[in-house]
Protein backbone atom coordinates (compact mmCIF):
# COMPACT_ATOMS: atom_id res chain seq x y z
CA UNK A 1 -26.00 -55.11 12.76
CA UNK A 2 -22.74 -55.10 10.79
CA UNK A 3 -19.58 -53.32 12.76
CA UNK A 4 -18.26 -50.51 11.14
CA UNK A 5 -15.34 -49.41 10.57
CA UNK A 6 -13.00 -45.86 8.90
CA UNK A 7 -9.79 -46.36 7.19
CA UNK A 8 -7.30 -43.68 6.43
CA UNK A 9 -5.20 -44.55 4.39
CA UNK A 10 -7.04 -47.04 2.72
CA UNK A 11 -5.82 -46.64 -1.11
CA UNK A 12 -2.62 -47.35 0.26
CA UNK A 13 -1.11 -51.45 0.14
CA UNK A 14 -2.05 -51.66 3.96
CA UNK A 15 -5.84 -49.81 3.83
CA UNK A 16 -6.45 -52.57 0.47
CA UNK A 17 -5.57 -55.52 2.16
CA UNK A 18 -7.61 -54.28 5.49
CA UNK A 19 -10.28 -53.14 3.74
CA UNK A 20 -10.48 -56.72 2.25
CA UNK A 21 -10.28 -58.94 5.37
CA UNK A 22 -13.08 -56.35 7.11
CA UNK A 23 -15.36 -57.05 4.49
CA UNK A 24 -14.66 -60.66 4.58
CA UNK A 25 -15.84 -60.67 8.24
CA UNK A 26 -18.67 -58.66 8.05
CA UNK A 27 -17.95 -55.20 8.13
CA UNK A 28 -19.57 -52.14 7.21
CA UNK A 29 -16.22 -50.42 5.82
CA UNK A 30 -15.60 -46.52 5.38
CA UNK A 31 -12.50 -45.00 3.69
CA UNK A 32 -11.26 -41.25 4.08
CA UNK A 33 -9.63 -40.29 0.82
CA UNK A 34 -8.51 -36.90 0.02
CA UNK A 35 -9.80 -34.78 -3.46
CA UNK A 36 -7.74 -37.21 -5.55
CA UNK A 37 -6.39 -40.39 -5.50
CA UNK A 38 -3.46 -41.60 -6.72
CA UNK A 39 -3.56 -43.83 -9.70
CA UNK A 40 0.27 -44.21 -10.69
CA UNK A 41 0.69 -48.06 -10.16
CA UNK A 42 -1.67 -50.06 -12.37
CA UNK A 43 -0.24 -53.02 -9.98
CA UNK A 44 -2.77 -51.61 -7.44
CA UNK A 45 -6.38 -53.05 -7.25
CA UNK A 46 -9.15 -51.25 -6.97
CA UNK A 47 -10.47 -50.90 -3.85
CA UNK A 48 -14.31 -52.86 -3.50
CA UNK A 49 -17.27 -51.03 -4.47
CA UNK A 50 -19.14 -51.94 -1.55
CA UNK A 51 -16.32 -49.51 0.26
CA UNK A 52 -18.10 -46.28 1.10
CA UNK A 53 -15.40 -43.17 0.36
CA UNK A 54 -15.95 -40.00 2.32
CA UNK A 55 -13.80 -37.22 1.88
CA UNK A 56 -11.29 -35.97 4.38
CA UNK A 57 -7.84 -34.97 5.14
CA UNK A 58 -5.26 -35.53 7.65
CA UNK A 59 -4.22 -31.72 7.64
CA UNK A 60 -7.78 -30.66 7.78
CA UNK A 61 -9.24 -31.22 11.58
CA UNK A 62 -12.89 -30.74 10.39
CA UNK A 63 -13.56 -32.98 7.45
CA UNK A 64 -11.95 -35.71 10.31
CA UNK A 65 -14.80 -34.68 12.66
CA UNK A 66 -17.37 -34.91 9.32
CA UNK A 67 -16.07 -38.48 7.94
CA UNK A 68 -16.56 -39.98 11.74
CA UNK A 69 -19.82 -38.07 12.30
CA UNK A 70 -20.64 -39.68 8.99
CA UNK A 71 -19.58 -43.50 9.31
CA UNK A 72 -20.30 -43.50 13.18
CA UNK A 73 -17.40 -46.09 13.39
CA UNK A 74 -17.13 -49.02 15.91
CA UNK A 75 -13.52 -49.20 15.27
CA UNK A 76 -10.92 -46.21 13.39
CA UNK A 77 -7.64 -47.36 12.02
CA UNK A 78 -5.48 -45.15 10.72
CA UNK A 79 -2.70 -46.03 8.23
CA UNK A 80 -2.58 -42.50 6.24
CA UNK A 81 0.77 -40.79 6.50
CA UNK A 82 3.37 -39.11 4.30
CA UNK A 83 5.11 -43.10 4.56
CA UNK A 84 8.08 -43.17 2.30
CA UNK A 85 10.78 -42.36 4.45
CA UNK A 86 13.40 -40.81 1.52
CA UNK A 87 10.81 -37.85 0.86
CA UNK A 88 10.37 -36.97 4.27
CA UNK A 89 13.73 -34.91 4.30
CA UNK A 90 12.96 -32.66 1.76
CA UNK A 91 9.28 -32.59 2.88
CA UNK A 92 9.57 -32.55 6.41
CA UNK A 93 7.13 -30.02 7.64
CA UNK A 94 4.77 -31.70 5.26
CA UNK A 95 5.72 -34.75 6.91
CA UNK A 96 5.25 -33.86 10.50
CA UNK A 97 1.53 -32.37 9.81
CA UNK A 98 0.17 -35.33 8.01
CA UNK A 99 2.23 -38.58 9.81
CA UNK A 100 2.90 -36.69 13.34
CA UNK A 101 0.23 -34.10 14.14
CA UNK A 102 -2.77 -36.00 11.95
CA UNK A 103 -2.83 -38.98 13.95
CA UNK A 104 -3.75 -36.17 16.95
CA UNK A 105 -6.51 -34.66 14.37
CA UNK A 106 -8.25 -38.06 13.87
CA UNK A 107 -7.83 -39.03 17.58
CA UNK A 108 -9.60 -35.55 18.75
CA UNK A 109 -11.61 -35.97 15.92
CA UNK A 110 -13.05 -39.66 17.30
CA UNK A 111 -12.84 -38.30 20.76
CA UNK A 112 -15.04 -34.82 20.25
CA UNK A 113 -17.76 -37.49 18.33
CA UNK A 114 -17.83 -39.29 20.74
CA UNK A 115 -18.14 -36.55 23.36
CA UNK A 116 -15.38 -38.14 25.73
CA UNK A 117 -13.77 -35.70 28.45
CA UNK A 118 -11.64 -36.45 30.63
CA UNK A 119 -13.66 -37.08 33.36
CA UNK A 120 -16.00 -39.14 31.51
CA UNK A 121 -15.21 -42.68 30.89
CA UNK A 122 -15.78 -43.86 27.64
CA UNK A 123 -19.08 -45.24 26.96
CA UNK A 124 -20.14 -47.77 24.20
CA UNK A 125 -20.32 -45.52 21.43
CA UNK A 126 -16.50 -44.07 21.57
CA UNK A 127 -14.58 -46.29 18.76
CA UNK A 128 -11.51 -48.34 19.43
CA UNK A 129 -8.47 -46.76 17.42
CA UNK A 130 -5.47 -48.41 16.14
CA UNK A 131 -2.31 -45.89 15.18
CA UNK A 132 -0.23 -47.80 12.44
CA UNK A 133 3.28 -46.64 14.29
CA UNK A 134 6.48 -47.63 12.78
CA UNK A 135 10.27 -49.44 13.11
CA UNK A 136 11.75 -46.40 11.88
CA UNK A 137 10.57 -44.99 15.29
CA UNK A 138 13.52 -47.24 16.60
CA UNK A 139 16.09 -45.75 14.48
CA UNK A 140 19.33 -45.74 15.75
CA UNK A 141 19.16 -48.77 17.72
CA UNK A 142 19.84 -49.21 21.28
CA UNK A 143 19.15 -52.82 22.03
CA UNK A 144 18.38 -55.95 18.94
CA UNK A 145 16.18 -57.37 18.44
CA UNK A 146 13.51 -54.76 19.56
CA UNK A 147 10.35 -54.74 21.43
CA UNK A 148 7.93 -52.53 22.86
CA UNK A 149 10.12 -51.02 25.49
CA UNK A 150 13.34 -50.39 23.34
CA UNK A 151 14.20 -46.64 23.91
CA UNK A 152 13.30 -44.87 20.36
CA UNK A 153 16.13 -42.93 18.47
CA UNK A 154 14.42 -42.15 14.95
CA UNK A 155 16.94 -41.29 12.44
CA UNK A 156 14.32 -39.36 9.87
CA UNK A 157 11.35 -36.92 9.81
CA UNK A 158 9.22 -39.33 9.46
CA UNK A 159 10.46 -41.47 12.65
CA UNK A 160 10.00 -38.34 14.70
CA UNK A 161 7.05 -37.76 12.90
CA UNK A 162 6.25 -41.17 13.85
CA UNK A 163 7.07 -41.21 17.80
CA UNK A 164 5.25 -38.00 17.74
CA UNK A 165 1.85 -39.97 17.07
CA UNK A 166 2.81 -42.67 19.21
CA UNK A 167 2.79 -40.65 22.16
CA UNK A 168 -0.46 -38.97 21.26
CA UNK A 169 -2.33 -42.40 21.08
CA UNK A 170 -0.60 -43.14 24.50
CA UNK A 171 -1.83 -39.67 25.87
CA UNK A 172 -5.64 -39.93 24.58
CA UNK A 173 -5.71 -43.65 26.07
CA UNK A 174 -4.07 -42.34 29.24
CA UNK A 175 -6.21 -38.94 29.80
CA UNK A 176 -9.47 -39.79 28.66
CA UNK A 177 -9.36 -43.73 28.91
CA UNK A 178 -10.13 -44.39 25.45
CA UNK A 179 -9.11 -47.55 23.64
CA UNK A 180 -6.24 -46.30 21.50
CA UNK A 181 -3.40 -48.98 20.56
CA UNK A 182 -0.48 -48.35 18.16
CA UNK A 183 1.11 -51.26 16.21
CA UNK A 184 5.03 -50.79 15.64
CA UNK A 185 5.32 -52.73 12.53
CA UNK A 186 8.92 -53.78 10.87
CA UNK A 187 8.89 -53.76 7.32
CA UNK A 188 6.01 -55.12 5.44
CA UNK A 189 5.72 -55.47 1.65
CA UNK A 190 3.58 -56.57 -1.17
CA UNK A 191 2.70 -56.62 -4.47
CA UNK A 192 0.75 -53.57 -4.06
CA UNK A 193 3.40 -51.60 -2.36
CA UNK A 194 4.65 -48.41 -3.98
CA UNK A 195 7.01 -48.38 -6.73
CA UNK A 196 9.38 -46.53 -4.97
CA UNK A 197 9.81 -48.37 -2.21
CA UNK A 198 13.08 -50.52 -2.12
CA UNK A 199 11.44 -54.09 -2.43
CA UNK A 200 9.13 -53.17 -5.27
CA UNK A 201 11.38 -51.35 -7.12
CA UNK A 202 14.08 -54.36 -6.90
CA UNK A 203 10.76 -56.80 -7.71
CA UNK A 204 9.85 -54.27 -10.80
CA UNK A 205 13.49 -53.95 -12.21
CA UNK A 206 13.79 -57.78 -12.14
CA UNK A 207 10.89 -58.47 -13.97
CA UNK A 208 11.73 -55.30 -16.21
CA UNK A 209 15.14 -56.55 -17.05
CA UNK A 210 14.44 -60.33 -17.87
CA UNK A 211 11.59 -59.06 -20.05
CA UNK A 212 13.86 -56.76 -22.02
CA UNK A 213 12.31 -53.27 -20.96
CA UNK A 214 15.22 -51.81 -18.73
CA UNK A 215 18.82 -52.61 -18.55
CA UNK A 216 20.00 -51.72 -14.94
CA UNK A 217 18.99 -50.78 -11.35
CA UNK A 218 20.71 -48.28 -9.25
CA UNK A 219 20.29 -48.79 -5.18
CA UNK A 220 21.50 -46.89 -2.45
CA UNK A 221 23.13 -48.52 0.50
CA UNK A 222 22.91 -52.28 -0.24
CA UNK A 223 24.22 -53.28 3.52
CA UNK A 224 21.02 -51.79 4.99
CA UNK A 225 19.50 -54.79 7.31
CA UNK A 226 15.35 -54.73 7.32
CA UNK A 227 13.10 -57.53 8.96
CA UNK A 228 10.60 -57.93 5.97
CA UNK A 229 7.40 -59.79 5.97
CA UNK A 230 4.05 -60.15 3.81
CA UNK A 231 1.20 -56.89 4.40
CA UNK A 232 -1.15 -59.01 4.32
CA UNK A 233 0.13 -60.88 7.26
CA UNK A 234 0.58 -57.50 9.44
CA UNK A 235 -2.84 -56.63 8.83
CA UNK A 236 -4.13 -59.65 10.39
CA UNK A 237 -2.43 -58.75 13.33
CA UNK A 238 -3.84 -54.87 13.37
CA UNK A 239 -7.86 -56.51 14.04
CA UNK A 240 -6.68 -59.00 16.33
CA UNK A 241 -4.95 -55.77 18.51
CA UNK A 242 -8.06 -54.15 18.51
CA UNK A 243 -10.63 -57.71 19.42
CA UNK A 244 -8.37 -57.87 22.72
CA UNK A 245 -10.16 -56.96 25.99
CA UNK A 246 -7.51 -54.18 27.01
CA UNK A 247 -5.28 -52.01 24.90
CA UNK A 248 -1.96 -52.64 24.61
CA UNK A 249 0.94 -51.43 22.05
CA UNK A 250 2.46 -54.69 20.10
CA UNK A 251 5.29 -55.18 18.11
CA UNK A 252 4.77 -56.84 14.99
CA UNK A 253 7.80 -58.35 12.89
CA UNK A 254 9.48 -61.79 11.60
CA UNK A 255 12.45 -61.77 13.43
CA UNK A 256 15.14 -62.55 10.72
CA UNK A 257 16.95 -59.76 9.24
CA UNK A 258 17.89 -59.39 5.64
CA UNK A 259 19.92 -57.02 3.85
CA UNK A 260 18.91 -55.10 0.61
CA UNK A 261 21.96 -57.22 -1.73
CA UNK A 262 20.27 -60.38 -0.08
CA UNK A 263 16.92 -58.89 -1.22
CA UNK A 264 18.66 -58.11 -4.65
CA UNK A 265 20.23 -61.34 -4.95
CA UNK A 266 16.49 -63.29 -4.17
CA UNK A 267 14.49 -61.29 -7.20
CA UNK A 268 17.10 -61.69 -10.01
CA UNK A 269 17.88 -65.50 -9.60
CA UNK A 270 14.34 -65.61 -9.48
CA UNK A 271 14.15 -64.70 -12.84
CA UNK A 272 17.40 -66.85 -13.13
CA UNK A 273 19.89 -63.18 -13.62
CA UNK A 274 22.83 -62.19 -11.90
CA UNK A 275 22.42 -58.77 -10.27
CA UNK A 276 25.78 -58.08 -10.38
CA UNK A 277 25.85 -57.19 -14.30
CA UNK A 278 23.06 -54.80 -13.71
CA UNK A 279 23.13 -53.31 -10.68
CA UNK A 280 25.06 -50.41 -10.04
CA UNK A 281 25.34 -47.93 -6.46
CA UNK A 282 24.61 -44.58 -6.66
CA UNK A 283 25.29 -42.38 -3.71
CA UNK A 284 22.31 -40.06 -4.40
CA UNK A 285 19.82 -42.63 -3.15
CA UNK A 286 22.02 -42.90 0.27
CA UNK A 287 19.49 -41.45 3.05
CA UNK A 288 21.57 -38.28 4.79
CA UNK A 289 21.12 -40.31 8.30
CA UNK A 290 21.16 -44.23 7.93
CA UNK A 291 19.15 -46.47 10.21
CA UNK A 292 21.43 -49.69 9.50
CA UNK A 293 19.71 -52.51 10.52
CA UNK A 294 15.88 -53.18 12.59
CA UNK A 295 14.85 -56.83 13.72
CA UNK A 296 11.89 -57.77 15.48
CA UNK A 297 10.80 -59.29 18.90
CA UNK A 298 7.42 -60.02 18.65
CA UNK A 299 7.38 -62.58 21.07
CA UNK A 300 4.60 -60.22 23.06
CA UNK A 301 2.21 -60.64 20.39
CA UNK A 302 2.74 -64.19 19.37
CA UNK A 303 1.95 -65.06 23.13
CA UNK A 304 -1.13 -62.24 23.43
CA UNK A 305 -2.92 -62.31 20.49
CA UNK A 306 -1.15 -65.86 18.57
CA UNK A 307 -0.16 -63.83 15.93
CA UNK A 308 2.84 -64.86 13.61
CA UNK A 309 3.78 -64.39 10.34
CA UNK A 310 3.02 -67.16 7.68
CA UNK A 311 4.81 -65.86 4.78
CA UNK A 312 8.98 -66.24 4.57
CA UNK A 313 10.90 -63.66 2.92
CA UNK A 314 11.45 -65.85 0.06
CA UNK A 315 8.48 -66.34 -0.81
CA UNK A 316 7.33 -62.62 -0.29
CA UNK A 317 10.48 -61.73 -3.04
CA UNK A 318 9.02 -64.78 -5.40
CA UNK A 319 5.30 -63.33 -5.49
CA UNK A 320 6.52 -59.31 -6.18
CA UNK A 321 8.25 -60.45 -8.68
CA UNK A 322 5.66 -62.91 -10.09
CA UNK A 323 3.29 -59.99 -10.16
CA UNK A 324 5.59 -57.83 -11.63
CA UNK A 325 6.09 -60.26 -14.85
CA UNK A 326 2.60 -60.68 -15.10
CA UNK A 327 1.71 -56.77 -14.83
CA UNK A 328 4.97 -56.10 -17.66
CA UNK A 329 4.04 -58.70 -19.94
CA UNK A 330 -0.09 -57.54 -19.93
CA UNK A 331 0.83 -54.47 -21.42
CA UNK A 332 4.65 -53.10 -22.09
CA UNK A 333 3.45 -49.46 -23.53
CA UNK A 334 1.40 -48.67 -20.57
CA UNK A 335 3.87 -50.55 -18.05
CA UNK A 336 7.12 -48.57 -19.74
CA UNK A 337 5.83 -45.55 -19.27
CA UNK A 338 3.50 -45.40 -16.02
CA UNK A 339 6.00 -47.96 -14.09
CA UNK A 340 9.51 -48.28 -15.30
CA UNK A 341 9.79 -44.55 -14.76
CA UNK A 342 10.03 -45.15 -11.19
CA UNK A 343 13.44 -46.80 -12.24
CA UNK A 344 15.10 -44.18 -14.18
């Protein structure tokens, strides 16, 4: 019989891509979505239609226990969280509910299926979880490059939101022996990542400008250092954490650094511009507490599972912003007004 697996998360660039190489293999694949889903980025693709959807919520403890009682999963990953880091300030209750406290909703929710206590050991039918923890965990950093036993110093809601769930996934693999891994992964992009993340909306204003549809970008802090690599790639590495024969915690990363002018600098000669005539700093983007730069040592998972990355940063930049001139010049009207507002 097929494995199956549930994906939160799964509208988002991470749940698409996993949701893709699942089927590919074999799987049965179930994805919790909430009443609506978002449909702002026409850039996105629709997820399969052999995906089953089942309705549930990270803030809602009993449609969890339904959507698991309902796919009777082999494996749960879950990616869903309130993810873009900038909101997370003036959201941050929000924030710690959905990307702290529902990662402990989803794991009680797998655990009370499964009808593991804590003096029972796991038995066949209790799913393997994977957390989808984060490099903003790391924060202000104490040690580079960083692995899996750099001290954590998160510099947002979200990180602490993050390192809360972390710790929970430790704690339910700890107390009631179930296998429960969390992958920190660095910075991972796409064309399907959210306009208003940094590296899409640099991809989408480079495309924008050398088509004529926008005349100028405004960043925040252009110094800021990330270690950025391809979703797709990252992904890979979340099955192989959960095929191993114990569970462990991995880092997943590149190990080079760039900073957001490099990234800048990348797109627009891309589209052979110079982003100095159009891009201009504005000190409202600046984040109130800066994490200034995050690299990488994966060597743990490029021994344990032979995971690496096989996409460079340059060609990640190239392909956002190929897809970005392709998705402008299909169709300006809708593009202008569903995308470039992201921008303004």
């Amino acid at each position: 019989m097929a494995r199956r697996v549930l994906i939160t998360g799964i509208t988002g660039q991470d749940g698409v891509y996993l949701a893709e190489q699942l089927l590919s293999e074999g799987y049965q694949v179930f994805g919790v979505v909430r009443g609506q889903r978002s449909v702002c980025d026409p850039n996105r693709r629709p997820l399969r239609p052999e995906i089953k959807l089942l309705s549930g919520d990270l803030l809602d403890q009993s449609s969890l226990i339904a959507a698991v009682e309902t796919a009777q999963p082999d494996e749960v990953y879950n990616l869903g969280a309130l993810s873009f880091v900038p909101v997370s300030w003036r959201q941050s209750n929000t924030a710690a509910q959905i990307t702290g406290v529902g990662v402990l909703r989803i794991l009680e929710a797998v655990r009370v299926v499964a009808g593991v206590t804590a003096s029972v050991t796991p038995g066949a039918n209790c799913p393997r979880f994977y957390q989808a923890s984060s490099s903003e965990m790391f924060g202000k950093v104490r040690r580079t490059p960083q692995n899996e036993q750099t001290v954590f110093h998160p510099r947002s809601p979200y990180g602490v939101a993050k390192v809360f769930g972390h710790y929970m996934v430790q704690n339910y693999r700890e107390s009631y022996g179930m296998f429960a891994v969390s992958g920190i992964l660095f910075n991972h992009e796409s064309p399907l990542r959210g306009p208003q993340f940094v590296t899409r909306r640099v991809s989408l204003a480079a495309a924008a400008i050398k088509l004529g549809l926008h005349d100028e970008l405004r960043l925040g802090n252009l110094d800021a250092q990330r270690d950025w690599g391809f979703a797709g790639d990252y992904v890979r590495g979340m099955v192989q954490m959960l095929a191993q024969d114990r569970p462990e915690d991995f880092v997943l990363g590149t190990g080079v650094t760039n900073s957001v002018r490099e990234l800048v600098d990348l797109a627009f000669r891309h589209v052979g511009l110079d982003w100095r005539d159009y891009v201009r700093a504005d000190p409202g983007l600046l984040r109130p507490a800066e994490v200034d730069s995050l690299c990488a040592d994966s060597s743990r998972a490029r021994q344990k599972l032979g995971w690496k990355p096989e996409v460079s940063f340059e060609e990640l930049v190239a392909m956002m912003v190929d897809a970005d001139l392709r998705l402008l010049s299909d169709d300006r009207e809708m593009a202008a007004e569903a995308m470039l507002a992201t921008l303004r």
